[in-house]
N, C-alpha and C. Protein backbone atom coordinates (compact mmCIF):
# COMPACT_ATOMS: atom_id res chain seq x y z
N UNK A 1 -17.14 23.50 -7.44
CA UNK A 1 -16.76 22.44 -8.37
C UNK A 1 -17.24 22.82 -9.77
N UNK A 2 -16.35 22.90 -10.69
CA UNK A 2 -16.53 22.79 -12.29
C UNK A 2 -17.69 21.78 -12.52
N UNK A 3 -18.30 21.93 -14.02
CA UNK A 3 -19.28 21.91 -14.21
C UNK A 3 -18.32 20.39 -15.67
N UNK A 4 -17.16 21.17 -15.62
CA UNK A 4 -16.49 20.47 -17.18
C UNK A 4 -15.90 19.17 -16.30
N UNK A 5 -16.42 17.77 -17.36
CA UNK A 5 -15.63 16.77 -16.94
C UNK A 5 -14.17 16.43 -16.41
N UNK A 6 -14.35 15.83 -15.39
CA UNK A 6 -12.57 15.62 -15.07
C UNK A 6 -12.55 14.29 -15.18
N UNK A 7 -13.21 13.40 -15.11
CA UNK A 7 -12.90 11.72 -15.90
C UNK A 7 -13.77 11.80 -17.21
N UNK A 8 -13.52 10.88 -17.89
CA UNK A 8 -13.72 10.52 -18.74
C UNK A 8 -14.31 8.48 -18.89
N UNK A 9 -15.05 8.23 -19.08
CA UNK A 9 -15.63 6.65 -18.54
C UNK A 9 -15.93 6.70 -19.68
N UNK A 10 -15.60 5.33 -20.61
CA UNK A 10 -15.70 5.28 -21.94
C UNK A 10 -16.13 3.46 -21.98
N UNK A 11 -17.29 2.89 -22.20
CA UNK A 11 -17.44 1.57 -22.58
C UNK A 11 -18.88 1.46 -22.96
N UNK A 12 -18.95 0.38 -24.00
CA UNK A 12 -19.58 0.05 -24.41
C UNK A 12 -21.24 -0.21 -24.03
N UNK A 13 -20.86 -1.37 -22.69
CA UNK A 13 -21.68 -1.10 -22.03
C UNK A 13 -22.26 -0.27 -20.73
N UNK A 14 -23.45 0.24 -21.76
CA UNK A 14 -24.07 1.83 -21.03
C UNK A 14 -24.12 1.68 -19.17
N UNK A 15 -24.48 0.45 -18.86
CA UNK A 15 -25.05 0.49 -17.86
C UNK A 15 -23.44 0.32 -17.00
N UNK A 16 -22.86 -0.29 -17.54
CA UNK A 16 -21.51 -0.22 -16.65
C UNK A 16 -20.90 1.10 -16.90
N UNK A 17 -20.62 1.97 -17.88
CA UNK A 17 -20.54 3.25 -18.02
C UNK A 17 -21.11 4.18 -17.23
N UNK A 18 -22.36 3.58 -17.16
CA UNK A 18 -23.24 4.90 -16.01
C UNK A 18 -22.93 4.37 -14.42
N UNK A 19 -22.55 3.11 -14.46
CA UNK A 19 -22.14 2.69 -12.59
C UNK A 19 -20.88 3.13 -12.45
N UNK A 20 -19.88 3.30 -13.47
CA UNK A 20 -18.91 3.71 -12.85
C UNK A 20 -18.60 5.49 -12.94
N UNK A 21 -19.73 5.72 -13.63
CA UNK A 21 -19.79 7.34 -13.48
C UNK A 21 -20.47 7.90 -12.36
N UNK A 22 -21.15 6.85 -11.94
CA UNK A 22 -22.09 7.01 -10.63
C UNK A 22 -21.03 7.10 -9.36
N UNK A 23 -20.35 5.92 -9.72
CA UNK A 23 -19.57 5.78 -8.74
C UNK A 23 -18.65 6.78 -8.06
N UNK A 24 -17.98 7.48 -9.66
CA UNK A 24 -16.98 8.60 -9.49
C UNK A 24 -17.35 9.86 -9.17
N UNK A 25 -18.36 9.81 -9.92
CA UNK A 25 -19.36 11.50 -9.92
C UNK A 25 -19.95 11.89 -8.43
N UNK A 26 -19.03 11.32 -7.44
CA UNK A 26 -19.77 11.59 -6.05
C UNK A 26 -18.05 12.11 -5.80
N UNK A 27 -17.02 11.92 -6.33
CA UNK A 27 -15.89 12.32 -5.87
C UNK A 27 -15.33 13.84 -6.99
N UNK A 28 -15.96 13.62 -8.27
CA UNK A 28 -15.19 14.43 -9.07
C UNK A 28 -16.36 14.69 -10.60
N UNK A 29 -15.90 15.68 -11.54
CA UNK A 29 -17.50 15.52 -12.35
C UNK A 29 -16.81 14.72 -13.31
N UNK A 30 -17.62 14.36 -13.43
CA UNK A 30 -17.35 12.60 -14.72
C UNK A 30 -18.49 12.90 -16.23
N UNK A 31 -18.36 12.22 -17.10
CA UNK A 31 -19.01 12.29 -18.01
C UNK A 31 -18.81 10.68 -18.54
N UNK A 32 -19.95 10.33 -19.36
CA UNK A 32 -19.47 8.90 -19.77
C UNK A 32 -20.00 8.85 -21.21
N UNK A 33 -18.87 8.16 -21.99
CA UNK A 33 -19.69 7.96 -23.67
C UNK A 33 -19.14 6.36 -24.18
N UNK A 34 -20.32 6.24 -25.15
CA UNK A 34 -20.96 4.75 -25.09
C UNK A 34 -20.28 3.90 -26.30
N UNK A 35 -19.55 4.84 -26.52
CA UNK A 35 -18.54 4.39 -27.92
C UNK A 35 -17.02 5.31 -28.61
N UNK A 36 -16.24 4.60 -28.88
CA UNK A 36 -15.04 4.78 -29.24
C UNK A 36 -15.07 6.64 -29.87
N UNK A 37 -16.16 6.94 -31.08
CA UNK A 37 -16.22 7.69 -32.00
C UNK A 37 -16.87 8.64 -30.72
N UNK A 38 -17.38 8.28 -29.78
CA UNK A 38 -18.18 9.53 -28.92
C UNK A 38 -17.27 10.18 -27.77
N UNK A 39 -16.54 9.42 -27.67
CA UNK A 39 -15.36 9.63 -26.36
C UNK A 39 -14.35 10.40 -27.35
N UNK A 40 -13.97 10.78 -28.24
CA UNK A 40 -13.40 11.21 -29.06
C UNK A 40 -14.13 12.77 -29.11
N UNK A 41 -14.96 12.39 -29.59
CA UNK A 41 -16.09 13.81 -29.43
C UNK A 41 -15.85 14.77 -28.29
N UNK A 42 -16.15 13.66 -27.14
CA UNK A 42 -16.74 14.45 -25.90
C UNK A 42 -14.80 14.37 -25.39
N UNK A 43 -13.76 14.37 -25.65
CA UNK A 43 -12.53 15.10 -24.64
C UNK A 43 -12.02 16.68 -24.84
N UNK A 44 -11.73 16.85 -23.87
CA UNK A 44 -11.13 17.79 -23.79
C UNK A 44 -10.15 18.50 -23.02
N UNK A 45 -9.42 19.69 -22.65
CA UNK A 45 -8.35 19.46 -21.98
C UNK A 45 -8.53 19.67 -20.34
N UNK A 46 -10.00 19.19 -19.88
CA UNK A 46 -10.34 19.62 -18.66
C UNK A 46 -10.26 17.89 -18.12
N UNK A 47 -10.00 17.29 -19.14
CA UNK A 47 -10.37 15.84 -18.89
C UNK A 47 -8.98 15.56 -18.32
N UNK A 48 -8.93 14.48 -16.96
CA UNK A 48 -7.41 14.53 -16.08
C UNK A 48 -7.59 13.12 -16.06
N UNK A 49 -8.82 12.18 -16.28
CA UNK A 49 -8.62 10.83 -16.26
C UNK A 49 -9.37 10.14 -17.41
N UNK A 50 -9.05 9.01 -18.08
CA UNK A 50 -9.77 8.36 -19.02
C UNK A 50 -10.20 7.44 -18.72
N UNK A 51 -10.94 6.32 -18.09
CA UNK A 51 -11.26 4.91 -18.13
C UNK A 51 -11.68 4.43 -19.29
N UNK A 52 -10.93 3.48 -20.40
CA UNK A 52 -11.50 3.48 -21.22
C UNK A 52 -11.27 1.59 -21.55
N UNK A 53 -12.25 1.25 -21.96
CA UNK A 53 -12.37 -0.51 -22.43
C UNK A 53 -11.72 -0.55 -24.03
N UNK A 54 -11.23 -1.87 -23.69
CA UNK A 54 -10.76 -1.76 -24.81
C UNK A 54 -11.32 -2.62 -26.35
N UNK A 55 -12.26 -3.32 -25.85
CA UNK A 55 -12.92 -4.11 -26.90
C UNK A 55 -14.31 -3.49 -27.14
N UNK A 56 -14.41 -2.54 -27.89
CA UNK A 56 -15.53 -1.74 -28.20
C UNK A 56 -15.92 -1.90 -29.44
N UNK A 57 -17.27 -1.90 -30.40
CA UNK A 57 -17.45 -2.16 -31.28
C UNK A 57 -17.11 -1.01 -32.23
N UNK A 58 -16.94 -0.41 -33.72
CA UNK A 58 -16.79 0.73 -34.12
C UNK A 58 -15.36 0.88 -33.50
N UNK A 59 -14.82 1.74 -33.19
CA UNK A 59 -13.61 2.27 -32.60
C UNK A 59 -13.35 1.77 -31.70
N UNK A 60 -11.78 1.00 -31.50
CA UNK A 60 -11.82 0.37 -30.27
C UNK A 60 -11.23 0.96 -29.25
N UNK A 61 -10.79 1.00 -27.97
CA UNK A 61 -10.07 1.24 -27.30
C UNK A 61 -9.01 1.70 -27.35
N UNK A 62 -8.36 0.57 -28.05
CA UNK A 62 -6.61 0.58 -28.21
C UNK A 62 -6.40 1.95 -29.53
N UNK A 63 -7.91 1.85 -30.27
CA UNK A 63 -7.59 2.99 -31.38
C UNK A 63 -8.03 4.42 -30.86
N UNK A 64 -8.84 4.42 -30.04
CA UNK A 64 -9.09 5.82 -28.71
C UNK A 64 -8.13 6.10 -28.13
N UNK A 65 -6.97 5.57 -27.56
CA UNK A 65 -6.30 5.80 -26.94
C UNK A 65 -4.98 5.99 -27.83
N UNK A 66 -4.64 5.58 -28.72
CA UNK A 66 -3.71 6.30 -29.79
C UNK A 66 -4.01 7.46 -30.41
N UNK A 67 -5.20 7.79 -30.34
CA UNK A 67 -5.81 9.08 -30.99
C UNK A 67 -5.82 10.02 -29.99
N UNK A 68 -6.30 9.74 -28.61
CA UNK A 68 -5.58 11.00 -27.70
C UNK A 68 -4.42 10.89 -27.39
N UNK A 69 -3.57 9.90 -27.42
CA UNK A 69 -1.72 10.25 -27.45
C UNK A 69 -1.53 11.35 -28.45
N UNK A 70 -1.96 11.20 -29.82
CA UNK A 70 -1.65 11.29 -31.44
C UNK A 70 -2.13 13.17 -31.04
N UNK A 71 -3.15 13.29 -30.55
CA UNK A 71 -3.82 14.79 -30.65
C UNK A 71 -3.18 15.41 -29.14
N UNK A 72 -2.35 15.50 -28.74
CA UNK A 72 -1.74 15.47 -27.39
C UNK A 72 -2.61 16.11 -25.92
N UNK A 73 -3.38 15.31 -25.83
CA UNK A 73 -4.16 15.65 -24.42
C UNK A 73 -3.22 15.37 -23.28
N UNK A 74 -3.41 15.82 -22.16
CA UNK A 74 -2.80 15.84 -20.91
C UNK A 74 -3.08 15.25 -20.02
N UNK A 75 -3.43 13.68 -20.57
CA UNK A 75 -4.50 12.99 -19.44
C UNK A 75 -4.39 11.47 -18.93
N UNK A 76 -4.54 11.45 -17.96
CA UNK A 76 -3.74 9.64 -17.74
C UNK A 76 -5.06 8.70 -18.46
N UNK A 77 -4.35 7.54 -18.47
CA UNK A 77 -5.85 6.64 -19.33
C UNK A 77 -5.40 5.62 -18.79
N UNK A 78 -6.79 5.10 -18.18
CA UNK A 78 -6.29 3.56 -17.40
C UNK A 78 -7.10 2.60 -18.35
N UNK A 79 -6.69 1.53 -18.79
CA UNK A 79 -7.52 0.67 -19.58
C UNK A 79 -8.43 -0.16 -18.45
N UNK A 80 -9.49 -0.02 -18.93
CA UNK A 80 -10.81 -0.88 -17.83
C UNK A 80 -11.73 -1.95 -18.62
N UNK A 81 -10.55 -3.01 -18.62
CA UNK A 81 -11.03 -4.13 -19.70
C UNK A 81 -11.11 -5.58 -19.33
N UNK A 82 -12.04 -6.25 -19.95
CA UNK A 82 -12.19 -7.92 -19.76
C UNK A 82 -10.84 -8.68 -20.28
N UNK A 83 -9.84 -7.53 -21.29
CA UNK A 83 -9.05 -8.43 -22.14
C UNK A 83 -7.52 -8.45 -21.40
N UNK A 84 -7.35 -9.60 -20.71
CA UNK A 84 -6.29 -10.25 -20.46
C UNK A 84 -5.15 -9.27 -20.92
N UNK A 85 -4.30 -8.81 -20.19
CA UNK A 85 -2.47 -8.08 -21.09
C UNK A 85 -2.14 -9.11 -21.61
N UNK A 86 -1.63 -8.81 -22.70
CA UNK A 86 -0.40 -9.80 -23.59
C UNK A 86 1.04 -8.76 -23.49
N UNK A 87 1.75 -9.40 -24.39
CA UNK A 87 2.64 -8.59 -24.69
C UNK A 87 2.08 -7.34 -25.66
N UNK A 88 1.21 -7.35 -26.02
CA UNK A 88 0.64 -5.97 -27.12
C UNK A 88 0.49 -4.66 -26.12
N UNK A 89 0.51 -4.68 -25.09
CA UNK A 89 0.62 -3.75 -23.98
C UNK A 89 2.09 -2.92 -23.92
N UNK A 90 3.16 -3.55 -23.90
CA UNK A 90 4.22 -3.02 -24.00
C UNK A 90 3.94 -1.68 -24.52
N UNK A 91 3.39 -1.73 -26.18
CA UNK A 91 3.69 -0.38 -26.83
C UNK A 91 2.18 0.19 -26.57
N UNK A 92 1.59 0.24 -25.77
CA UNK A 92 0.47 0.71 -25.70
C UNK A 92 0.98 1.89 -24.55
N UNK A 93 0.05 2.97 -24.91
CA UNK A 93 0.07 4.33 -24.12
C UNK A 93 -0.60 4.90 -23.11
N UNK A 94 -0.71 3.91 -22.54
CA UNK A 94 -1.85 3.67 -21.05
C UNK A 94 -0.97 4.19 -20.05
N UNK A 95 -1.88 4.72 -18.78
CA UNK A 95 -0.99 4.67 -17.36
C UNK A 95 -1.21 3.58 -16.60
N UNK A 96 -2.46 2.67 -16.49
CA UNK A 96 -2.59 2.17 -15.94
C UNK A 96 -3.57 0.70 -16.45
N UNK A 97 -3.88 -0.09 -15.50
CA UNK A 97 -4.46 -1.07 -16.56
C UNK A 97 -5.18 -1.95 -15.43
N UNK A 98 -6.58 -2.40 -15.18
CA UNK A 98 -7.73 -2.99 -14.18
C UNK A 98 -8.09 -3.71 -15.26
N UNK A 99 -8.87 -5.16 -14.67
CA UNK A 99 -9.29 -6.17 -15.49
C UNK A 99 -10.77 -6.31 -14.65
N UNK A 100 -11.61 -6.41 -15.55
CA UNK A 100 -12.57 -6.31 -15.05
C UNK A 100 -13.29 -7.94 -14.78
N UNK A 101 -13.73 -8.18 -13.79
CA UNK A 101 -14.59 -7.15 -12.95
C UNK A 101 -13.99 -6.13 -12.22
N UNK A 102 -14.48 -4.75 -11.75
CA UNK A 102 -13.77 -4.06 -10.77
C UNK A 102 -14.39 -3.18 -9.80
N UNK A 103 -13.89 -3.42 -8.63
CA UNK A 103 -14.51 -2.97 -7.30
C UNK A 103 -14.68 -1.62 -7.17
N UNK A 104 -15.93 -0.83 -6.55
CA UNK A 104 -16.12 0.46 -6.64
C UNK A 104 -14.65 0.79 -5.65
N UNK A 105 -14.14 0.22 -5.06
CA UNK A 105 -13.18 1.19 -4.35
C UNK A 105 -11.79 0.42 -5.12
N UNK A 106 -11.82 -0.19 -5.79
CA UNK A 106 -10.08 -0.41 -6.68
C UNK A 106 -10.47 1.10 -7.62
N UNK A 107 -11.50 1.18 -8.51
CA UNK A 107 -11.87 2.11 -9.45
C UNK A 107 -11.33 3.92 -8.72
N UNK A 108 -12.04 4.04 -7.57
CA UNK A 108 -11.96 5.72 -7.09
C UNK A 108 -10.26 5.16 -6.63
N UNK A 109 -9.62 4.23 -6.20
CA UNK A 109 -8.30 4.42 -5.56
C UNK A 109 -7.51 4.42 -7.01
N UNK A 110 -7.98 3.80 -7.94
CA UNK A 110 -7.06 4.11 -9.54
C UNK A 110 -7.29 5.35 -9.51
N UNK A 111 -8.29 5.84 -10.06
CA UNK A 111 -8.43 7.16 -10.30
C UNK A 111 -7.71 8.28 -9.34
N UNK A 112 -7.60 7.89 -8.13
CA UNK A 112 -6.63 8.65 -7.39
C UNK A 112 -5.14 8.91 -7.68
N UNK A 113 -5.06 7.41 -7.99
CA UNK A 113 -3.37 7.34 -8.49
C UNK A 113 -3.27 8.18 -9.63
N UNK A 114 -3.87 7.42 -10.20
CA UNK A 114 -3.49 7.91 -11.51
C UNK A 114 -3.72 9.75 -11.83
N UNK A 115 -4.08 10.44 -10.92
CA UNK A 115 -4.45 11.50 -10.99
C UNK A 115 -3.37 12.39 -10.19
N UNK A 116 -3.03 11.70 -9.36
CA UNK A 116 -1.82 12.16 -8.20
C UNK A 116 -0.34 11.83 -9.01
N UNK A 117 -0.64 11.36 -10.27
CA UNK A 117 0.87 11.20 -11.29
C UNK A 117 1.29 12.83 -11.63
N UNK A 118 -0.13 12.50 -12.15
CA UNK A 118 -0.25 14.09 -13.21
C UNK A 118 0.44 15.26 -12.44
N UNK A 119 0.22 15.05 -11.24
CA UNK A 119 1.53 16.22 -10.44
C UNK A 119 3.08 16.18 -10.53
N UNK A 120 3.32 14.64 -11.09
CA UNK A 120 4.98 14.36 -10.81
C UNK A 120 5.49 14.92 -12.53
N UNK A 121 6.60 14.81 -12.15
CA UNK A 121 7.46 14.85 -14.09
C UNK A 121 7.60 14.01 -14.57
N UNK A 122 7.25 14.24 -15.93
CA UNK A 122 7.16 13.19 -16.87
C UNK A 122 8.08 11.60 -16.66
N UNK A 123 9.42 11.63 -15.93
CA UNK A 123 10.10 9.94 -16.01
C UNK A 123 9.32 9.58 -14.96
N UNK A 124 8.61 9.92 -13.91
CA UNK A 124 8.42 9.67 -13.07
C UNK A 124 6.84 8.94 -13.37
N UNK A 125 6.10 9.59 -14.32
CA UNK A 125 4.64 8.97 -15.17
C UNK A 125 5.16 8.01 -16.10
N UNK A 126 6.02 7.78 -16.65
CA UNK A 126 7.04 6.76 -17.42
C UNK A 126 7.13 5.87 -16.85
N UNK A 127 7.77 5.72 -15.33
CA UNK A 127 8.57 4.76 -14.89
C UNK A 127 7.03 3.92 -14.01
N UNK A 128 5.82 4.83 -13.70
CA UNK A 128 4.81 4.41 -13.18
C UNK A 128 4.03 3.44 -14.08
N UNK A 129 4.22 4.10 -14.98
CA UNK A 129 3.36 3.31 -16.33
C UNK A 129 3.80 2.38 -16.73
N UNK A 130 5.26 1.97 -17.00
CA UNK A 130 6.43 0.63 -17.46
C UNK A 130 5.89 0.03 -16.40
N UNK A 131 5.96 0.33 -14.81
CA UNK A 131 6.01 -0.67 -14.17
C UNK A 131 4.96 -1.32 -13.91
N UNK A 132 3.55 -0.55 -13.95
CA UNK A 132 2.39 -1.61 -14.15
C UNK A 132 3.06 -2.35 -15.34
N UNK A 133 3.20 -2.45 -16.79
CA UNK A 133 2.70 -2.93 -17.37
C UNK A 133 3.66 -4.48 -17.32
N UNK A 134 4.67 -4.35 -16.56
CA UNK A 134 5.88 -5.08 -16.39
C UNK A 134 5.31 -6.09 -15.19
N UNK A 135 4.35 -5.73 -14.56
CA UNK A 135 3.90 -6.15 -13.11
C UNK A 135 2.67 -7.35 -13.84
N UNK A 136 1.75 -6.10 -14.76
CA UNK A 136 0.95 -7.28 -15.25
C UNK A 136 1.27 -8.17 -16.56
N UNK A 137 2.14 -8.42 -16.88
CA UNK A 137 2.49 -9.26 -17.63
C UNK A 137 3.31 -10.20 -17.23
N UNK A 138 3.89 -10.20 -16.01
CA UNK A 138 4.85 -11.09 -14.88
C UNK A 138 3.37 -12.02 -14.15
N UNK A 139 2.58 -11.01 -14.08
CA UNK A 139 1.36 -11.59 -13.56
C UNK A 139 0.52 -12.82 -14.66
N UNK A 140 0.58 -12.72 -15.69
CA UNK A 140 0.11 -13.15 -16.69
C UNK A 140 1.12 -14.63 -17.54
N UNK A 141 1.97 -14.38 -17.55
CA UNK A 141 3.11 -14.81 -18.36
C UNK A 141 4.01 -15.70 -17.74
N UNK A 142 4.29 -17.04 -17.90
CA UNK A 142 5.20 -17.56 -17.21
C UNK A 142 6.92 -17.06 -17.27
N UNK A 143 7.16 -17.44 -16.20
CA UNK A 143 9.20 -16.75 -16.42
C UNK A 143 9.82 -17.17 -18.11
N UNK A 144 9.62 -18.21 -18.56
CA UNK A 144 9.76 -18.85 -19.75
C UNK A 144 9.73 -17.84 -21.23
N UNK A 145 8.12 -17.68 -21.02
CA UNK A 145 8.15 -16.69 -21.92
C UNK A 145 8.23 -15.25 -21.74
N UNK A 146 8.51 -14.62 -20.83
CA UNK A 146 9.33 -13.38 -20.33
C UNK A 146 10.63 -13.47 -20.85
N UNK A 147 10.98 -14.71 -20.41
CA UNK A 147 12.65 -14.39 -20.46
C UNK A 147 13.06 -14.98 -22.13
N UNK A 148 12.16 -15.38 -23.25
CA UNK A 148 11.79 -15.14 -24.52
C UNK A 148 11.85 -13.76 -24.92
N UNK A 149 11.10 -13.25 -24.68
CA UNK A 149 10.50 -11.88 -25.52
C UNK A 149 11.06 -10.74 -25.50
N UNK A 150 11.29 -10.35 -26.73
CA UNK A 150 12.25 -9.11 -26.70
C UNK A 150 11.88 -7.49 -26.15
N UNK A 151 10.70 -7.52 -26.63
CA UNK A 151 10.19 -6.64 -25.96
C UNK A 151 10.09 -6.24 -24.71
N UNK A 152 9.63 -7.27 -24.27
CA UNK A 152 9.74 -7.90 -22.58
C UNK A 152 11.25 -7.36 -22.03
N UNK A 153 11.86 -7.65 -22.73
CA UNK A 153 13.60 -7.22 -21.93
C UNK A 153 13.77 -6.04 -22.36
N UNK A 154 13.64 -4.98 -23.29
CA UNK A 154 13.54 -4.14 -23.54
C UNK A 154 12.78 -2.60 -22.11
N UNK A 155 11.32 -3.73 -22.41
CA UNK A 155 10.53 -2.95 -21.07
C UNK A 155 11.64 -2.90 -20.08
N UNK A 156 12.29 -3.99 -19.40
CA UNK A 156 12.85 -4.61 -17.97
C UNK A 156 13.99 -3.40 -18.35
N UNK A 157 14.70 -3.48 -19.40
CA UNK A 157 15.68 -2.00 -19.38
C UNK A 157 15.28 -1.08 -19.01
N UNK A 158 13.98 -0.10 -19.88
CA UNK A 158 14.10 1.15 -19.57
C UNK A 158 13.53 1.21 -18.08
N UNK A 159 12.31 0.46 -17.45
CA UNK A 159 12.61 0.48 -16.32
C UNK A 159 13.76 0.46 -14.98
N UNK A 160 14.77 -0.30 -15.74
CA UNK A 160 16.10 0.18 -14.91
C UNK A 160 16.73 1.40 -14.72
N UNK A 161 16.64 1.86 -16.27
CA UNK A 161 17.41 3.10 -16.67
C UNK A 161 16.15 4.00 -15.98
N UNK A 162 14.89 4.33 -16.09
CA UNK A 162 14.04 5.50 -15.13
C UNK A 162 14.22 5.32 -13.64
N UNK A 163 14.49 3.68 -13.59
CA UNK A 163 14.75 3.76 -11.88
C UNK A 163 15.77 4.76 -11.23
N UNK A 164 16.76 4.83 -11.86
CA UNK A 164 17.92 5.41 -11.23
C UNK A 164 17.46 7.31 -12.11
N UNK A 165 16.97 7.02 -12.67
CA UNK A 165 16.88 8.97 -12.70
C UNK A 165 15.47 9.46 -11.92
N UNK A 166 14.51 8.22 -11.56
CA UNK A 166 13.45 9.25 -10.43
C UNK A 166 13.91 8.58 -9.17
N UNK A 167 15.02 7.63 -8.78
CA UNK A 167 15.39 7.90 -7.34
C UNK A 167 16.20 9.26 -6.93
N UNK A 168 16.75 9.87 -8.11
CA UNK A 168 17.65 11.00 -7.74
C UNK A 168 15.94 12.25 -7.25
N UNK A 169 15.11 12.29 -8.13
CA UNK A 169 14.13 13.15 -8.21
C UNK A 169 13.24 12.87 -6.90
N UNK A 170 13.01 11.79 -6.44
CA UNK A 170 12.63 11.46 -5.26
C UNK A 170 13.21 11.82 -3.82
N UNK A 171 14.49 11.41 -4.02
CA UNK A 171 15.30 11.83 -2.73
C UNK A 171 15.54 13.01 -2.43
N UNK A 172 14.88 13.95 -3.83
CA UNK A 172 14.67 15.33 -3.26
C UNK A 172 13.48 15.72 -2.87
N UNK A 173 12.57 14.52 -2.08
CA UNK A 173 11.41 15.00 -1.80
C UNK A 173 11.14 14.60 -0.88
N UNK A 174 10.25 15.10 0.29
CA UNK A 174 10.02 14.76 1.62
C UNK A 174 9.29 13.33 1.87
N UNK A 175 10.14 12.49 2.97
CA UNK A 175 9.49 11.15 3.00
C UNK A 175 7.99 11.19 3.67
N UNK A 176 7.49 12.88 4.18
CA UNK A 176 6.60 12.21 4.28
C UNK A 176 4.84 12.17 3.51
N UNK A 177 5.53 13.04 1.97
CA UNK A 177 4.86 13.03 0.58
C UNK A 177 4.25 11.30 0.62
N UNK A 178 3.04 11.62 -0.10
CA UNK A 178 2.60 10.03 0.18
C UNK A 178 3.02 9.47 -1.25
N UNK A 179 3.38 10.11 -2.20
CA UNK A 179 4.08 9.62 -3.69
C UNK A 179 5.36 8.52 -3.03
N UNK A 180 6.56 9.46 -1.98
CA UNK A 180 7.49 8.89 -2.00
C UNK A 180 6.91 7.33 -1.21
N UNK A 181 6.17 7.46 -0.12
CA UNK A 181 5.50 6.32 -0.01
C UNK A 181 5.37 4.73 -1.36
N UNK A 182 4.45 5.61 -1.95
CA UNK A 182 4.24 4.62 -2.71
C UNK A 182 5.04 4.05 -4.16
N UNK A 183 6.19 4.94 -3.89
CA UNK A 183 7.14 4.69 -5.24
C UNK A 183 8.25 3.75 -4.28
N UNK A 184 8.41 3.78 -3.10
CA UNK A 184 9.06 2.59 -2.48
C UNK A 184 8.04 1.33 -2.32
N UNK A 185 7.57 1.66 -2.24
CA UNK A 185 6.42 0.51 -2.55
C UNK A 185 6.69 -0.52 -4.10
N UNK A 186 6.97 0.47 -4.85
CA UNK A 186 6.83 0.54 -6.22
C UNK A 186 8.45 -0.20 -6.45
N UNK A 187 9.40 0.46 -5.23
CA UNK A 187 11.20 -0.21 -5.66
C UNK A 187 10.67 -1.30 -4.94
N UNK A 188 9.58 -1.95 -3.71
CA UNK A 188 10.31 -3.17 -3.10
C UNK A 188 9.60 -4.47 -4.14
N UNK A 189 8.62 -4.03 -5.09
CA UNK A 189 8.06 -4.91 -5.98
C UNK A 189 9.08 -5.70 -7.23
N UNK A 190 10.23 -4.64 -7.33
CA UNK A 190 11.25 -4.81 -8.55
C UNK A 190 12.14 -5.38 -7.89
């Protein structure tokens, strides 16, 4: 096992930073930094997962995570935050998204997912990523103001339009891949 981080655990608070590096660092090597400007510091392209909060003092989250889109790292980023999705999620560049509190085994099974993307092609990390964010804001949001928001219908498109180009990419793959598993999983939710 490498010595160079493969998550990345980014929050504020240290002590939850170091439990969930504790947590991970028994599956994979982790590193954890205690602020927006230090997680910035410490990435690099060995880094395959981000957990990062998004209400941080100094640099926040949402501005960490535009800055590794912006500098093009190769790395999924799950937001691991107290703050409720709104619609401000839509244009956000996350793969994934946990509300905290969060269970040592939701945390290593994200990190799995989200790590087992990084093998598929890009519509296929697209259509994974729309559909959390489509899932938690259905979760959040009454039908009312869904069926308001433009954005909101926008999301509900391109998720249609990736549906039908990674079922073609899927059906060329063996059912008994545990991806194709969980991307039917993923059609019986829509």
């Amino acid at each position: 096992m490498t010595d160079e981080p493969e998550v990345l655990v980014v929050d504020d608070e240290a002590r939850l930073a170091d439990l969930f590096a504790a947590w991970l660092g028994t599956e994979r090597p982790v590193a954890a930094a205690y602020n927006g400007e230090q997680a910035l510091e410490m990435m690099t392209d060995t880094i395959e997962v981000v957990l990062l909060d998004r209400r941080m003092p100094g640099l926040s989250g949402d501005e960490v995570l535009q800055t590794i889109r912006e500098e093009g790292y190769d790395c999924r980023v799950v937001m691991v935050t107290a703050v409720d999705p709104d619609f401000d999620i839509i244009e956000m560049g996350f793969d994934d998204y946990l509300v905290k509190p969060v269970s040592k085994d939701e945390l290593l099974e994200m990190v799995k997912n989200v790590s087992t993307r990084s093998d598929y092609k890009t519509d296929i990390q697209e259509y994974y990523a729309l559909v959390s964010k489509k899932a938690l804001l259905e979760s959040e949001k009454a039908d009312r103001e869904l069926a308001d928001h433009d954005e909101y219908q926008q999301l509900c498109a391109r998720v249609d339009e990736l549906r039908d180009q990674v079922d073609e990419t899927v059906s060329g793959m063996s059912s008994h891949d545990d991806f194709v598993g969980a991307f039917q999983d993923l059609q019986g939710e829509n």
